[in-house]
Protein backbone atom coordinates (compact mmCIF):
# COMPACT_ATOMS: atom_id res chain seq x y z
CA UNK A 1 0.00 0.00 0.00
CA UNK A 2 2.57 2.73 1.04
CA UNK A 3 4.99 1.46 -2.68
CA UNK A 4 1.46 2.73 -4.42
CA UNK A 5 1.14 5.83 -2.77
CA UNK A 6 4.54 6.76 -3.48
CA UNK A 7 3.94 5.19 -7.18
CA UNK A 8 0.99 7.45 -7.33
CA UNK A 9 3.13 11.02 -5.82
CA UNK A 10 5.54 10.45 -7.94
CA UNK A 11 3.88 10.02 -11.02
CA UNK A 12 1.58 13.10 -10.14
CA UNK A 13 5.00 15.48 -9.40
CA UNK A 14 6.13 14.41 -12.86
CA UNK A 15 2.59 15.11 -14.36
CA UNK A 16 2.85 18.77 -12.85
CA UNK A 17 6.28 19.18 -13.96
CA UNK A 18 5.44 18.78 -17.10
CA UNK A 19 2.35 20.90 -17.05
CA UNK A 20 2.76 23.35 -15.09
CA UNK A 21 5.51 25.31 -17.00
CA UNK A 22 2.96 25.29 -20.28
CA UNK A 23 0.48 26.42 -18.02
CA UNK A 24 2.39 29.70 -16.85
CA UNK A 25 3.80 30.41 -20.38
CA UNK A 26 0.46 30.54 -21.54
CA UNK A 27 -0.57 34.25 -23.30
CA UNK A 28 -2.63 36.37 -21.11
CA UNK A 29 -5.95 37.31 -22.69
CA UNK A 30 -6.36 39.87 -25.47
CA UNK A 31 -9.77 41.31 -24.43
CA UNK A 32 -12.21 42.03 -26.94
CA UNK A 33 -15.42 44.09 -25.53
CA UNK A 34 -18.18 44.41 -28.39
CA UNK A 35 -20.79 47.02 -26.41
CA UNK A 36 -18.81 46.81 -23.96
CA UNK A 37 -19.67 43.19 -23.08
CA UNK A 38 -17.70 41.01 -20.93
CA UNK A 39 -19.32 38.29 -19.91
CA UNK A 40 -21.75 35.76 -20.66
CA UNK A 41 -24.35 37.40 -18.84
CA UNK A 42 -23.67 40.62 -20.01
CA UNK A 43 -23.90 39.62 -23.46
CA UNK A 44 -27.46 37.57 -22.11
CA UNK A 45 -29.05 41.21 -21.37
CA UNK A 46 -27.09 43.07 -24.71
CA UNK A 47 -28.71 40.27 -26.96
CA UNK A 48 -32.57 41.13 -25.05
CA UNK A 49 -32.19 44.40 -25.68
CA UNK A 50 -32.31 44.02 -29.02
CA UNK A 51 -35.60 44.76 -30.69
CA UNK A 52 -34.58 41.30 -32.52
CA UNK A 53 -36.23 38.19 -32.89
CA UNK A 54 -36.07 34.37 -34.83
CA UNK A 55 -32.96 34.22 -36.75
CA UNK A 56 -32.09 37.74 -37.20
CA UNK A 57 -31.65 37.27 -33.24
CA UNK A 58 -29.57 34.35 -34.08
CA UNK A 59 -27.21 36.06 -36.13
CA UNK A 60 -27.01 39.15 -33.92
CA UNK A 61 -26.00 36.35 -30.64
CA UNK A 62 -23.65 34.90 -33.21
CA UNK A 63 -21.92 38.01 -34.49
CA UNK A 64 -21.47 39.40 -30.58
CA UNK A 65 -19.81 35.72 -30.15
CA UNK A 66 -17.46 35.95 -33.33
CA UNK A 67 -16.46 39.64 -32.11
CA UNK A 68 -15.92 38.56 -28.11
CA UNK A 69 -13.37 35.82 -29.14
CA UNK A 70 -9.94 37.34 -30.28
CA UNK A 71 -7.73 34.79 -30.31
CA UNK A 72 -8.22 30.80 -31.24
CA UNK A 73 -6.32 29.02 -28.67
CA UNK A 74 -5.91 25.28 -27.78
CA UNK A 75 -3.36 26.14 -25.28
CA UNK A 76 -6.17 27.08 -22.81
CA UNK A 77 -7.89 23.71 -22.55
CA UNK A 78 -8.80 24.38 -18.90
CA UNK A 79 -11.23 27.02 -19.68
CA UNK A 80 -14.82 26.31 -19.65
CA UNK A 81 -17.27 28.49 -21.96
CA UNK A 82 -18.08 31.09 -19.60
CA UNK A 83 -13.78 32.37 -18.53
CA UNK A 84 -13.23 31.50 -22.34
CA UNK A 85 -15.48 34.18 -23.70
CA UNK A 86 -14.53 36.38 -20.72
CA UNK A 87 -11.14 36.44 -22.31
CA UNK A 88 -11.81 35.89 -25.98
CA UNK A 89 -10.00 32.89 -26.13
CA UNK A 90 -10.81 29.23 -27.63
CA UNK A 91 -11.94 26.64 -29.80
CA UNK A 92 -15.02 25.97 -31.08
CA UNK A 93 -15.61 23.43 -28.16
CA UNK A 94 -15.79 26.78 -25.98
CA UNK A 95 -16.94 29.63 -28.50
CA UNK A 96 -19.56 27.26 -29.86
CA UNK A 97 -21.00 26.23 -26.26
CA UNK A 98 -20.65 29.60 -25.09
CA UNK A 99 -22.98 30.62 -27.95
CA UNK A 100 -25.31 27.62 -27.37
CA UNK A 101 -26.06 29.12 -23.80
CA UNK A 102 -26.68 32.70 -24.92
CA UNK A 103 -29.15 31.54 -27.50
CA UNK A 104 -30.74 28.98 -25.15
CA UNK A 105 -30.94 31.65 -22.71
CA UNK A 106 -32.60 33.09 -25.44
CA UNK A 107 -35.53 31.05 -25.45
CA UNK A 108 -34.10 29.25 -28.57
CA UNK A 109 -34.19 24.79 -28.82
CA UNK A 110 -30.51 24.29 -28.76
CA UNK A 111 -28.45 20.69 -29.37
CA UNK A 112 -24.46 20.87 -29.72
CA UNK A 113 -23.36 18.58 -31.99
CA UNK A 114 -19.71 17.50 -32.95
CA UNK A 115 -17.93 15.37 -35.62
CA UNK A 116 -14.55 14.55 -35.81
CA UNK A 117 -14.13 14.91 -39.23
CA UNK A 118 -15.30 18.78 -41.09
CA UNK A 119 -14.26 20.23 -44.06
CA UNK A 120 -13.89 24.31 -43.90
CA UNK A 121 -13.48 25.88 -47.78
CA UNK A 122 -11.05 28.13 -46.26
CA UNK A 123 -7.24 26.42 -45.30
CA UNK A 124 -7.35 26.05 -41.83
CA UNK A 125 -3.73 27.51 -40.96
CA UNK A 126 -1.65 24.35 -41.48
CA UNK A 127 -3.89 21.95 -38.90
CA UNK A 128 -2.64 18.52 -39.14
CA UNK A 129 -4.64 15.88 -40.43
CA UNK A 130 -5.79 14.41 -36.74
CA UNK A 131 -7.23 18.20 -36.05
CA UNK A 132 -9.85 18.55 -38.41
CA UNK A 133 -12.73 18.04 -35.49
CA UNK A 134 -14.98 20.14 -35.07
CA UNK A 135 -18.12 21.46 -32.61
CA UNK A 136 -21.04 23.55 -33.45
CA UNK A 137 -24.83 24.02 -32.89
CA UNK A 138 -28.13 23.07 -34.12
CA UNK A 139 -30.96 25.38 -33.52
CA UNK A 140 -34.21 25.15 -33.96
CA UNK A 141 -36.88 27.78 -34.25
CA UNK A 142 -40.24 27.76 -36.07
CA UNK A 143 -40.24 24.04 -36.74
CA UNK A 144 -36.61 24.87 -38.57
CA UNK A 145 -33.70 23.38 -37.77
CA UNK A 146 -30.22 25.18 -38.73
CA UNK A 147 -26.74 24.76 -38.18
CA UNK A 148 -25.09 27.72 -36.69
CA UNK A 149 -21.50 28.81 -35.82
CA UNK A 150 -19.43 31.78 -34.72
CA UNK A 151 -15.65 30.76 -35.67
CA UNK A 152 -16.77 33.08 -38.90
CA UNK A 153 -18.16 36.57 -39.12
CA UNK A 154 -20.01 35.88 -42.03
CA UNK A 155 -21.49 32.86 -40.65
CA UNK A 156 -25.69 33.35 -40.93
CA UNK A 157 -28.21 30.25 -39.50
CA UNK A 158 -27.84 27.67 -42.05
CA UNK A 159 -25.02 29.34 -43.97
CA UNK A 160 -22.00 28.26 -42.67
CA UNK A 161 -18.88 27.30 -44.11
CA UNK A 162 -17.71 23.56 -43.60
CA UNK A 163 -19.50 20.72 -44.07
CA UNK A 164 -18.90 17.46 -42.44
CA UNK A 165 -17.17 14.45 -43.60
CA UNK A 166 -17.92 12.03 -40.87
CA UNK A 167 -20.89 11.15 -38.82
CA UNK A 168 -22.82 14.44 -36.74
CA UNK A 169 -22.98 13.26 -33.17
CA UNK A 170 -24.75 14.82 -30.23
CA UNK A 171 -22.68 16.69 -27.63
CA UNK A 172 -22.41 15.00 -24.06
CA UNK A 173 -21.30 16.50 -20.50
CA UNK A 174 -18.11 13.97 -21.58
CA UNK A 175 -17.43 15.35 -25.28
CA UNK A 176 -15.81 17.98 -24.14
CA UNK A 177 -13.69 16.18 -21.69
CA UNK A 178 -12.42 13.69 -24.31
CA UNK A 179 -11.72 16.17 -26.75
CA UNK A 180 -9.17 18.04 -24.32
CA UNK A 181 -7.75 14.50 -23.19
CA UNK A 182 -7.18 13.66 -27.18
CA UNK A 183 -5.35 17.03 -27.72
CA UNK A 184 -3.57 18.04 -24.80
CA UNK A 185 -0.48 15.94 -24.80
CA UNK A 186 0.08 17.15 -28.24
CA UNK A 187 -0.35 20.60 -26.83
CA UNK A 188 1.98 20.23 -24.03
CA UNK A 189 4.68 18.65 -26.50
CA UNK A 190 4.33 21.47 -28.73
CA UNK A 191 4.64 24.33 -25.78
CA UNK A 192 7.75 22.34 -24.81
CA UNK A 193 9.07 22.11 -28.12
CA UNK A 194 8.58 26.12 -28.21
CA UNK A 195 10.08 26.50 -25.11
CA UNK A 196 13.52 24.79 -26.16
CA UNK A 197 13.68 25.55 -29.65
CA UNK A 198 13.06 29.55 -29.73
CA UNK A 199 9.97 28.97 -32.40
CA UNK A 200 6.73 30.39 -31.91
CA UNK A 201 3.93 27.52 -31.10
CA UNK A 202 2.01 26.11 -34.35
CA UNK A 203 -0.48 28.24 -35.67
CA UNK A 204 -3.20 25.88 -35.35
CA UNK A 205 -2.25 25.90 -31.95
CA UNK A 206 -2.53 29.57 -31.26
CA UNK A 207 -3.59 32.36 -33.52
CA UNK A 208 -5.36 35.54 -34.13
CA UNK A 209 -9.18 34.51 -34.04
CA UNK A 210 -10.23 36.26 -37.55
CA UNK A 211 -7.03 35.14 -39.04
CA UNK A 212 -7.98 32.37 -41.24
CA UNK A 213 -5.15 31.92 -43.98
């Protein structure tokens, strides 16, 4: 029993060692603050005070999204929606969710959905082949059903651009979780390959938000 607990200190000191250090060199936020919004609640009342409603409402929830988020980041993995759009930072596992609660907040029928295969018609900065997942919503409104995503600012309900190339499966409380375990030792390698070499991180790692070529 006591050759397990040490077994199981040691292997969690080596864990943080390795962690820790890509935690810390991770960027500080580059705050965005469309009307002055900050938060996920903040942009909750913004979006009612629109005179706005059905999918004009959409878009206007989506556009405030696409304008929050700055930088796309799998470096800050930690983050849940919510602190991600506080500091417009993420992927679409957090800029898509975070949307998904405004617009369910909203009154609006909302299912995330993911597949782990999508096909953008824009280059998507040099992403390896294994990174070509991707999470967004499906909203429903007036017996409609469109797909709907802010990692564009011309993205409208139903006019989006990527289409998937494997099968569309419902988000669950573990998606998320899975996704971050699947990526983040290739993150931590990368930051540590950074680190030692004197190179900037991948772009697909880290990047400006709106910068899509």
């Amino acid at each position: 029993m006591k050759r397990e607990w040490w077994l199981t200190a040691a292997v969690t000191s080596v864990v943080a060692a390795v962690v820790a250090p890509v935690v810390a060199r991770a960027p500080e936020p580059a705050l965005s603050l469309p009307r002055d919004v900050r938060s996920l609640d903040e942009a909750l009342d913004d979006c009612l005070g629109t005179r706005l409603d059905g999918w004009d409402l959409v878009d206007y929830t989506t556009n405030l999204v696409n304008q929050k988020f700055t930088r796309y980041s799998l470096w800050h993995l930690w983050e849940g929606s919510g602190l991600a759009f506080k500091n417009s930072r993420g992927f679409s596992d957090q800029y898509n969710i975070a949307l998904g609660r405004l617009l369910a907040g909203l009154g609006y029928e909302v299912q995330a959905v993911h597949a782990s295969r999508v096909r953008f018609d824009t280059t998507r900065v040099g992403a390896p082949w294994w990174n070509a997942g991707h999470t967004w919503l499906r909203v429903t409104y007036g017996g409609q059903t469109l797909d709907v995503c802010a990692s564009r600012g011309d993205h409208k309900a139903g006019r989006v651009r990527f289409s998937p190339t494997s099968d569309v499966r419902p988000v669950h409380p573990w998606t998320g979780l899975n996704i971050r375990l699947a990526v983040a030792p290739v993150v931590i390698w990368q930051v540590w390959k950074s680190t030692l070499s004197g190179e900037p991180v991948p772009r697909w790692l880290f990047r400006g938000f709106h910068d899509q070529g």
